[in-house]
Protein backbone atom coordinates (compact mmCIF):
# COMPACT_ATOMS: atom_id res chain seq x y z
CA UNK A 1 -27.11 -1.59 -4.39
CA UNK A 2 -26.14 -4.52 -2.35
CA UNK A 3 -28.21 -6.82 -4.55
CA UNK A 4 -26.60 -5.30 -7.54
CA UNK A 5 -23.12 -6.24 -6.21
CA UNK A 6 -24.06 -9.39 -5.20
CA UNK A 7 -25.34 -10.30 -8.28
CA UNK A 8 -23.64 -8.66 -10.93
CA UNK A 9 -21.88 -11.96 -11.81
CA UNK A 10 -22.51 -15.17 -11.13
CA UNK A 11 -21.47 -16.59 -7.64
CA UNK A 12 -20.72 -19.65 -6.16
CA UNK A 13 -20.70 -20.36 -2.63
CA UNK A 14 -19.80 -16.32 -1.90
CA UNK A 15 -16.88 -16.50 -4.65
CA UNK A 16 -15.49 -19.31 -2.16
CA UNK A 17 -15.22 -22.65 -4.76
CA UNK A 18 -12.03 -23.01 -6.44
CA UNK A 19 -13.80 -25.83 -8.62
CA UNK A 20 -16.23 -22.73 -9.99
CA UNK A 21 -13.46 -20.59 -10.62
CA UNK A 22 -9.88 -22.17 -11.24
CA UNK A 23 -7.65 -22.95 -8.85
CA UNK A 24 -3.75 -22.38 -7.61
CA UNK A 25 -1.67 -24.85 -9.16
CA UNK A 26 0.92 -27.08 -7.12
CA UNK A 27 3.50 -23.99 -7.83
CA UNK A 28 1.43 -21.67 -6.38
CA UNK A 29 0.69 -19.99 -9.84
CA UNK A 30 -3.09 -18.80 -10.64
CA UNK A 31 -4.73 -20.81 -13.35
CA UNK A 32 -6.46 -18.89 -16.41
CA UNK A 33 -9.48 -19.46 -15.39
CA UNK A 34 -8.90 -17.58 -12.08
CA UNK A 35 -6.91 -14.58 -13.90
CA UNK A 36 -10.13 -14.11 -16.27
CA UNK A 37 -12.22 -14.74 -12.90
CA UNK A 38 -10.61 -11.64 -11.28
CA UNK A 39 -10.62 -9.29 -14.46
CA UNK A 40 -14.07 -9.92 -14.84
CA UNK A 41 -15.10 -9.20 -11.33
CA UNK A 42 -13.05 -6.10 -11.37
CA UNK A 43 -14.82 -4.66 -14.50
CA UNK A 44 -17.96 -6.42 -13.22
CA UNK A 45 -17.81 -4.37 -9.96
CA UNK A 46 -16.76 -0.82 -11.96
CA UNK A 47 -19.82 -1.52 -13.97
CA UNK A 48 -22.37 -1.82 -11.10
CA UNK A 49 -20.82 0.86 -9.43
CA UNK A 50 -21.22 3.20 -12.75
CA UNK A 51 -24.61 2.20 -13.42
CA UNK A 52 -25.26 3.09 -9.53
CA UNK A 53 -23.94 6.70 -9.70
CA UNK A 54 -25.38 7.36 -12.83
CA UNK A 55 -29.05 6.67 -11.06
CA UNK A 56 -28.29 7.97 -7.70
CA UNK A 57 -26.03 11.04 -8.61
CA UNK A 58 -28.77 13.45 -8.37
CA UNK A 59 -30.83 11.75 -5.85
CA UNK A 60 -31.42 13.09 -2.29
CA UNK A 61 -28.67 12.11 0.66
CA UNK A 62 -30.61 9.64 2.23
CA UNK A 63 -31.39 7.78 -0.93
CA UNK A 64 -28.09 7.35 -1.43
CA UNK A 65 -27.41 6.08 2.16
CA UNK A 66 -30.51 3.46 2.10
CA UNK A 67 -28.34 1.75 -0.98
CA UNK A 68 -25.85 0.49 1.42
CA UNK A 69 -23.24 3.44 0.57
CA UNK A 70 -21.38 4.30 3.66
CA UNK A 71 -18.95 7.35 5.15
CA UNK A 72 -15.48 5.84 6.34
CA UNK A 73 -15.22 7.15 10.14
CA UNK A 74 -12.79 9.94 9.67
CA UNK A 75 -13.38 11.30 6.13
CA UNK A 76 -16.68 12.61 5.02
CA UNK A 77 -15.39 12.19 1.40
CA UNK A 78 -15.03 8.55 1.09
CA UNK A 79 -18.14 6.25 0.13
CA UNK A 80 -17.57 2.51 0.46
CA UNK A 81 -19.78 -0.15 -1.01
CA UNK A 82 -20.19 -3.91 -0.27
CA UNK A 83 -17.34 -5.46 -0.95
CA UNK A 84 -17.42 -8.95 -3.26
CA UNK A 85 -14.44 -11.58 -2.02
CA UNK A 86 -12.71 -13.85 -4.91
CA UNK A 87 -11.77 -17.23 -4.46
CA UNK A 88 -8.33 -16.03 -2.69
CA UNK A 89 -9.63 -13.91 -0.30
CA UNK A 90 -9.50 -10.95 -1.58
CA UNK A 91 -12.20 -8.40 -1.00
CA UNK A 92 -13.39 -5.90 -4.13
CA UNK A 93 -14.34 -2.31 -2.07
CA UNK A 94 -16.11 -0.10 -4.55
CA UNK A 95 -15.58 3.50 -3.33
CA UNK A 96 -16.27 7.18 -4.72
CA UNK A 97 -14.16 10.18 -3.61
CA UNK A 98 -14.34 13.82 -4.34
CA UNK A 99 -11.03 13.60 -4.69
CA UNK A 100 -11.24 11.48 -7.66
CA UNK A 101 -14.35 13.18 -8.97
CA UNK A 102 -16.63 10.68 -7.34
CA UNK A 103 -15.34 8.30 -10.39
CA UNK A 104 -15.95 4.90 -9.52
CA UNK A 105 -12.89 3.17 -8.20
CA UNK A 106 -11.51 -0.22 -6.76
CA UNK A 107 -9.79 -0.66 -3.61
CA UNK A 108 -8.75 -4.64 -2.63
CA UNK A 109 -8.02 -5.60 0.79
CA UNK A 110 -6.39 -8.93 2.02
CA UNK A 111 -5.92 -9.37 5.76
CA UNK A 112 -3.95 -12.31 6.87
CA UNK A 113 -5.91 -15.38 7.76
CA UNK A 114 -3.07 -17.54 9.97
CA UNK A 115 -0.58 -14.58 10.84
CA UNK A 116 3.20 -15.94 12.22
CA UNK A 117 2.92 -15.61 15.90
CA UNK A 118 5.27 -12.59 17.64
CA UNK A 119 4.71 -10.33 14.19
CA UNK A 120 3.23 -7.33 14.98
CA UNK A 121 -0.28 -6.28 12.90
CA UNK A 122 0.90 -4.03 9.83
CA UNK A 123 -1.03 -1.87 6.87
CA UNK A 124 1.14 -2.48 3.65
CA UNK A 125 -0.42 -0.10 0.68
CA UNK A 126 0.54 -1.66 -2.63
CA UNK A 127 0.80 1.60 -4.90
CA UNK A 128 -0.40 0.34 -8.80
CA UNK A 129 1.96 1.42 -11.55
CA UNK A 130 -0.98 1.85 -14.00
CA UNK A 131 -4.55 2.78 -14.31
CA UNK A 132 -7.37 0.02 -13.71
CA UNK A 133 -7.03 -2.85 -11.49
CA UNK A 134 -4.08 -5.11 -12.30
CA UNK A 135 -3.73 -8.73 -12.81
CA UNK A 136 -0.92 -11.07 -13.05
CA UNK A 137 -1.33 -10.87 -16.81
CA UNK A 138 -1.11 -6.99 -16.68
CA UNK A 139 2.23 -5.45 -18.37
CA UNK A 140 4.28 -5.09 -15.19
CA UNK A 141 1.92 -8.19 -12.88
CA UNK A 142 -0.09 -6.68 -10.18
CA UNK A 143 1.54 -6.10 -6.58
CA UNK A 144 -0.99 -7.84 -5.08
CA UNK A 145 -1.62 -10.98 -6.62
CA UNK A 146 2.33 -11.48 -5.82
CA UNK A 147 2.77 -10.51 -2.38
CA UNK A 148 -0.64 -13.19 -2.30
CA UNK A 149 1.66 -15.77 -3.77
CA UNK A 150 4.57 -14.71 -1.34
CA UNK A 151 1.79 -15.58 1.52
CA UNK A 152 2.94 -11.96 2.84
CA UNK A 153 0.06 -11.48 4.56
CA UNK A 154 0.29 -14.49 7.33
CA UNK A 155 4.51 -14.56 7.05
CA UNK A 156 4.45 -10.71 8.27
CA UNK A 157 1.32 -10.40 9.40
CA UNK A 158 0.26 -7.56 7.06
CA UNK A 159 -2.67 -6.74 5.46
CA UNK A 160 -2.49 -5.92 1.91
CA UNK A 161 -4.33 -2.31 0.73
CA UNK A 162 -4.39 -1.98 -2.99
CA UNK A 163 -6.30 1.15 -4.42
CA UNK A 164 -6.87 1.54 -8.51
CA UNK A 165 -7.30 4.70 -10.26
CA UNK A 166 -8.88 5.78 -13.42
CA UNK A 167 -5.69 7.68 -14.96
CA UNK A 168 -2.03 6.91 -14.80
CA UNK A 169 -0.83 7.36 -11.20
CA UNK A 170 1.91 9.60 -9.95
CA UNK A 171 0.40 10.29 -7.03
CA UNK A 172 0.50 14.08 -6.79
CA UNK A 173 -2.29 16.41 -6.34
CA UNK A 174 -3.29 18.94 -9.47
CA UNK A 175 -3.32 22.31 -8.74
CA UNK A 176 -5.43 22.43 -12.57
CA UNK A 177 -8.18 19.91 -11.62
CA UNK A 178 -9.76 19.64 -8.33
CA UNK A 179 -10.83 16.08 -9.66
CA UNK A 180 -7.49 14.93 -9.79
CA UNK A 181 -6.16 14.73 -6.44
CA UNK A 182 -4.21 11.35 -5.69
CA UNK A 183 -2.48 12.38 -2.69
CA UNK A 184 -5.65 14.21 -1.30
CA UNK A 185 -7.12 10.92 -1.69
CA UNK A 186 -4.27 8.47 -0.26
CA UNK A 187 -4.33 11.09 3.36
CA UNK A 188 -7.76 11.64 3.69
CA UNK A 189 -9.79 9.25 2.36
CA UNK A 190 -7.41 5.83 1.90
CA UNK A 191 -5.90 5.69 5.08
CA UNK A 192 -8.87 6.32 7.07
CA UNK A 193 -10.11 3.56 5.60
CA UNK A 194 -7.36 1.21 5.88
CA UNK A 195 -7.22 1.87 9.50
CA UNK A 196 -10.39 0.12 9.91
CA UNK A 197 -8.29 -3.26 9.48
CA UNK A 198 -5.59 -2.25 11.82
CA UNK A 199 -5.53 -3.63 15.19
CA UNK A 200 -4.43 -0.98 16.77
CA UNK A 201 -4.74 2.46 17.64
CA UNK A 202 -1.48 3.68 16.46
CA UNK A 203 -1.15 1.48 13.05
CA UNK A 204 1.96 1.02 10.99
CA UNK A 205 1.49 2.04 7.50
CA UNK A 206 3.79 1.10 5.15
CA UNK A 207 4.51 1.74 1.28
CA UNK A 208 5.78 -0.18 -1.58
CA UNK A 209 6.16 0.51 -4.89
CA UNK A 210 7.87 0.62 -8.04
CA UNK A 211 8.94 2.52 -11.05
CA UNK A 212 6.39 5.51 -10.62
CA UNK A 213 4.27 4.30 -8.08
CA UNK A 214 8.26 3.93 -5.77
CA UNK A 215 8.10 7.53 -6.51
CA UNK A 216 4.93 7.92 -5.23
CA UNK A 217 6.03 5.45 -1.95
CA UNK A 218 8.95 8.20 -1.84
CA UNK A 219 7.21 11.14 -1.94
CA UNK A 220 4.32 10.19 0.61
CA UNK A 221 6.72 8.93 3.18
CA UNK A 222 9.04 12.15 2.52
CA UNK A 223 6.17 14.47 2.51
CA UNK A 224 4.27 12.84 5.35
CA UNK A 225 6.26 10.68 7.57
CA UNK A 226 4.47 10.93 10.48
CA UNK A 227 1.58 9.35 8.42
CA UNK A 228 3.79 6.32 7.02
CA UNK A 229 6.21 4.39 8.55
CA UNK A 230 8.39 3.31 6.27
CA UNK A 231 8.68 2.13 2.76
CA UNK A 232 10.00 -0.01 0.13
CA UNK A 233 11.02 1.06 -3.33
CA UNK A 234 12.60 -0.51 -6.39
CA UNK A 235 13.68 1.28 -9.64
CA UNK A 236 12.12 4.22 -9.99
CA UNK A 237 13.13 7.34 -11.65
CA UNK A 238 13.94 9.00 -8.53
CA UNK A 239 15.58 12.29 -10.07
CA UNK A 240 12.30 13.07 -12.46
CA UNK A 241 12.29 17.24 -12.01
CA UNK A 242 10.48 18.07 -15.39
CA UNK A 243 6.79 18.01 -16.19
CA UNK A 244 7.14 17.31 -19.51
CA UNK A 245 8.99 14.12 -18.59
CA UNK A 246 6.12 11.75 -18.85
CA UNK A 247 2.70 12.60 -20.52
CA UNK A 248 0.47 11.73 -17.37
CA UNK A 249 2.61 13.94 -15.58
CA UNK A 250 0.64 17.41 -16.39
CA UNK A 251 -2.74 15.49 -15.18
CA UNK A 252 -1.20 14.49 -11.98
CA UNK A 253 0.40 17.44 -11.10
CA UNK A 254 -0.75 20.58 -13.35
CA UNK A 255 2.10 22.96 -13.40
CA UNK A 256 6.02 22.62 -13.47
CA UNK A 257 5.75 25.31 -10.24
CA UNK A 258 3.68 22.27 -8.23
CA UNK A 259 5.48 19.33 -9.58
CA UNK A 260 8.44 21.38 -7.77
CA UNK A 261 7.09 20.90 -4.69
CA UNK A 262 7.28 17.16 -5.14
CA UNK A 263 11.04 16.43 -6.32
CA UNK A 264 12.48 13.82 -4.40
CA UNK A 265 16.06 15.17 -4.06
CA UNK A 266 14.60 18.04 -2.82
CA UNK A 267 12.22 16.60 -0.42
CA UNK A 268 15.33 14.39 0.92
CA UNK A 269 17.10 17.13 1.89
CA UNK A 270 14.32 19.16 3.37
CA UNK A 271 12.93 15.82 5.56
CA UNK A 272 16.37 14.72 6.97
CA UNK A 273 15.48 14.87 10.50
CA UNK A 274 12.48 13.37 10.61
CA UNK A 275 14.66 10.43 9.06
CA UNK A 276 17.44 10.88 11.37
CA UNK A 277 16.24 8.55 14.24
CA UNK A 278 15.77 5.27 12.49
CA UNK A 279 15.84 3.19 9.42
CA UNK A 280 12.51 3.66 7.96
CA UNK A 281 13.81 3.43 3.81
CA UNK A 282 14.61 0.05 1.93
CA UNK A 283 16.12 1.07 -1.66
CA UNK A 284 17.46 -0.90 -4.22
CA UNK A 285 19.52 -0.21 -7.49
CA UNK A 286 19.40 -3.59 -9.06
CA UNK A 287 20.02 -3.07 -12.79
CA UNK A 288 17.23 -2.31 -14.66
CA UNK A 289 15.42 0.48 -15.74
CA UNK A 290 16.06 3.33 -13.64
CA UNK A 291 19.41 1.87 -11.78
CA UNK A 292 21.22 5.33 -12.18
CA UNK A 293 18.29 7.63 -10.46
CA UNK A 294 18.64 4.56 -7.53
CA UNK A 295 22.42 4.86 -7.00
CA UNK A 296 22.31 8.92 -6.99
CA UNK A 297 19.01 8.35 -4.56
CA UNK A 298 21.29 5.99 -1.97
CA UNK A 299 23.98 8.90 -2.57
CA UNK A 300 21.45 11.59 -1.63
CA UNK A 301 20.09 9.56 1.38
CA UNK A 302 24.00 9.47 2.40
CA UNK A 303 24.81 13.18 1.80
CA UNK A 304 21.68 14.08 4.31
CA UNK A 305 22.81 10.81 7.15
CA UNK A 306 19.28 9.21 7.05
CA UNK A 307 19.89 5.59 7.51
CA UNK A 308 18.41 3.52 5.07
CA UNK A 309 18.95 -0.26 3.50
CA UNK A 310 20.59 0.17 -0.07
CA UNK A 311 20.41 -3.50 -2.14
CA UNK A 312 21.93 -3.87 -5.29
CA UNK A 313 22.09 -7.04 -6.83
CA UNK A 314 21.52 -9.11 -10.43
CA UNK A 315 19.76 -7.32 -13.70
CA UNK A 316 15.93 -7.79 -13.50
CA UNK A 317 13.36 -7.17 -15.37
CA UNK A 318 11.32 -4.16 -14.59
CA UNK A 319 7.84 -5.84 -13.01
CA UNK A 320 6.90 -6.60 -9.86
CA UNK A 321 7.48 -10.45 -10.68
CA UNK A 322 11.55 -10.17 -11.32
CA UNK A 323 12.39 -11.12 -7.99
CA UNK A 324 12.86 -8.48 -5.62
CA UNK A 325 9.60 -8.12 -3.76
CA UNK A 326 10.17 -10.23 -1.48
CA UNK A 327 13.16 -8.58 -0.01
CA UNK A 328 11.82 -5.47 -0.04
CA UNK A 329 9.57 -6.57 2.21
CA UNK A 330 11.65 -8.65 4.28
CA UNK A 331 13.49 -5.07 4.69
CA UNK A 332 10.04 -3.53 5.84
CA UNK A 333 9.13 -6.38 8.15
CA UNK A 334 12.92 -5.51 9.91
CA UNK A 335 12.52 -2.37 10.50
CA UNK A 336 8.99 -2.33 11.85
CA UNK A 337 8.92 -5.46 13.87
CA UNK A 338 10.19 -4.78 17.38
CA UNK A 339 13.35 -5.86 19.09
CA UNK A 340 12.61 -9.09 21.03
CA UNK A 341 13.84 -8.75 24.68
CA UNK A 342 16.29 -10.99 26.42
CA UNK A 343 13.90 -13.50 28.32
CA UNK A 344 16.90 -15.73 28.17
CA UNK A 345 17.82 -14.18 31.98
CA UNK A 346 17.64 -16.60 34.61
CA UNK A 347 15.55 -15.50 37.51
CA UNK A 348 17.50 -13.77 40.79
CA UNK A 349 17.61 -17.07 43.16
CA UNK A 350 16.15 -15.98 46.93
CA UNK A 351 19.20 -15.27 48.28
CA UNK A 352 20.04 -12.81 45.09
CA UNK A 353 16.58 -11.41 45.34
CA UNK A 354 17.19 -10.73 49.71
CA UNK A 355 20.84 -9.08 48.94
CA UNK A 356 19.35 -6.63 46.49
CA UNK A 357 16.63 -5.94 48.79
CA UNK A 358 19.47 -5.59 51.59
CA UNK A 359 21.38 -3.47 49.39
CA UNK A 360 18.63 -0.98 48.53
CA UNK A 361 17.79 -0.98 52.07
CA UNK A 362 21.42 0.17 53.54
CA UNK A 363 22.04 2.55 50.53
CA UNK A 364 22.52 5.93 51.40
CA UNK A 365 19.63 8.30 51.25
């Protein structure tokens, strides 16, 4: 297997030579070259993996373990791969879940190479709006490709978790197909493994999404915030309460009686407390698509006091290159980045230091 990654496409210097693959123009956009460079390696890496589990799907345990497939600690329904790196750094993790059917999927990581001093180590998932791996020539750009051009990852000192799915994600689990769990997947299987790159034993994970992947950003943190510890979310239809809404809806979710369980305005109210104690939400109702569900989202965040930043600013288009990513996660970075205390104090001189000892001393008992 690890041969078969390595060389499924051509390499140059481990994917590391700009020359061999385009480069970043002086504005910091990706050259065509490099855009076709990353589809390809995507589809390159789905392919391997394919041909892979099509040879090793009925072969013994062990088998499958000697071709460099390994358990995440944690989960004992996540196989990783070897990863392949592009020419910015970003690793290519082939996995398999049950909860996706064992169909092969992407996952790409980017950890922060020169991280701002006095940020503290963060997991930021980057929830896809559509099926596939995006690019920045996909309809609505790819989340991670722009927080890359942002240089998010050393200005906040986050590392950048972006899983791919083979249907249309709303990130609900079906009751109809046991193959089809998205959320069984994100809990058990995806954070597990993102935790490996945290530096820390208690690691801030944090959400950000979009149009339906901000309602899946919403519904994770309101279903499970003592997984996630905040998140960012920009025009999404945050009132959606019918099935028949959408057409992936009925794959991700099965019934109308289980999509129930997941309706935001619901799940608001119900999660207030755990809400209660700190700003953990950054929303914004720019004008776009889904403005209206925004505005009646801050209003429902109000009604039930959970604290919460509420932007709204200029008309934008509805991608995640129109502009407002980077203040969403300037708004994450605030509220998960500790107060800095006052080392401005001048030290107690020694005759301050022998009256407070004096004091103590002669206090009563």
């Amino acid at each position: 297997m690890d041969f078969l990654l390595r060389h499924s496409i051509p390499v140059h210097d481990a994917l590391g030579a700009d020359a061999a693959f385009g480069c970043t123009d002086a504005g910091g956009g990706l050259s065509r070259k490099t855009t076709i460079h990353k589809k390809r390696l995507a589809g390159a890496l789905i392919c391997a993996m394919s041909l892979i589990w099509c040879v090793s799907v009925d072969a013994p345990a062990d088998a499958r373990t000697d071709a460099h497939w390994a358990h995440v600690q944690g989960t004992f329904s996540l196989q990783v791969g070897t990863p392949m790196a592009d020419s910015d750094g970003v690793k290519y993790y082939p996995v398999l879940s049950a909860y996706q059917g064992f169909q092969p999927q992407v996952v790409r990581v980017l950890e922060p190479t020169h991280p701002t001093p006095g940020k503290p180590p963060r997991l930021l998932y980057v929830l896809p709006v559509d099926a596939g791996v995006d690019r920045l020539s996909s309809t609505w750009s790819d989340g991670l490709e722009e927080l890359r051009l942002l240089d998010v990852p050393n200005r906040f000192n986050m590392t950048l978790i972006a899983p791919s799915f083979t249907y249309e994600p709303w990130y609900g689990d079906s009751v109809m197909d046991q193959d089809h769990r998205m959320e069984s997947f994100i809990l058990n299987d995806l954070v597990p493994f993102g935790d490996t790159f945290a530096h820390s034993d208690t690691p801030q994970r944090l959400l950000v999404g979009f149009s339906k992947s901000g309602n899946g950003a919403l519904l994770l943190i309101l279903r499970h915030p003592t997984v996630f510890s905040a998140a960012a979310v920009w025009d999404s239809p945050a009132q959606l309460n019918e099935l028949s809404g959408y057409s992936a809806l009925p794959m991700n979710f099965g019934t109308q009686a289980n999509f129930d369980h997941y309706n935001i305005p619901a799940l608001v109210t119900g999660s207030a407390e755990a809400f209660k104690g700190q700003n953990r939400l950054w929303i914004s109702g720019d004008r776009s698509v889904f403005t209206k569900d925004m505005v009646q989202l801050h209003n429902q965040l109000e009604a039930a006091s959970i604290p919460h930043t509420w932007v709204q600013g200029a008309p934008r288009a509805h991608s995640w290159h129109s502009g407002w990513l980077n203040g969403a996660v300037m708004g994450l970075d605030a509220m998960t980045t500790p107060a800095p205390t006052d080392s401005r104090r001048a030290p107690l001189t020694r005759r301050q230091r022998t009256a407070g000892t004096l004091a103590m001393e002669s206090a009563p008992q």
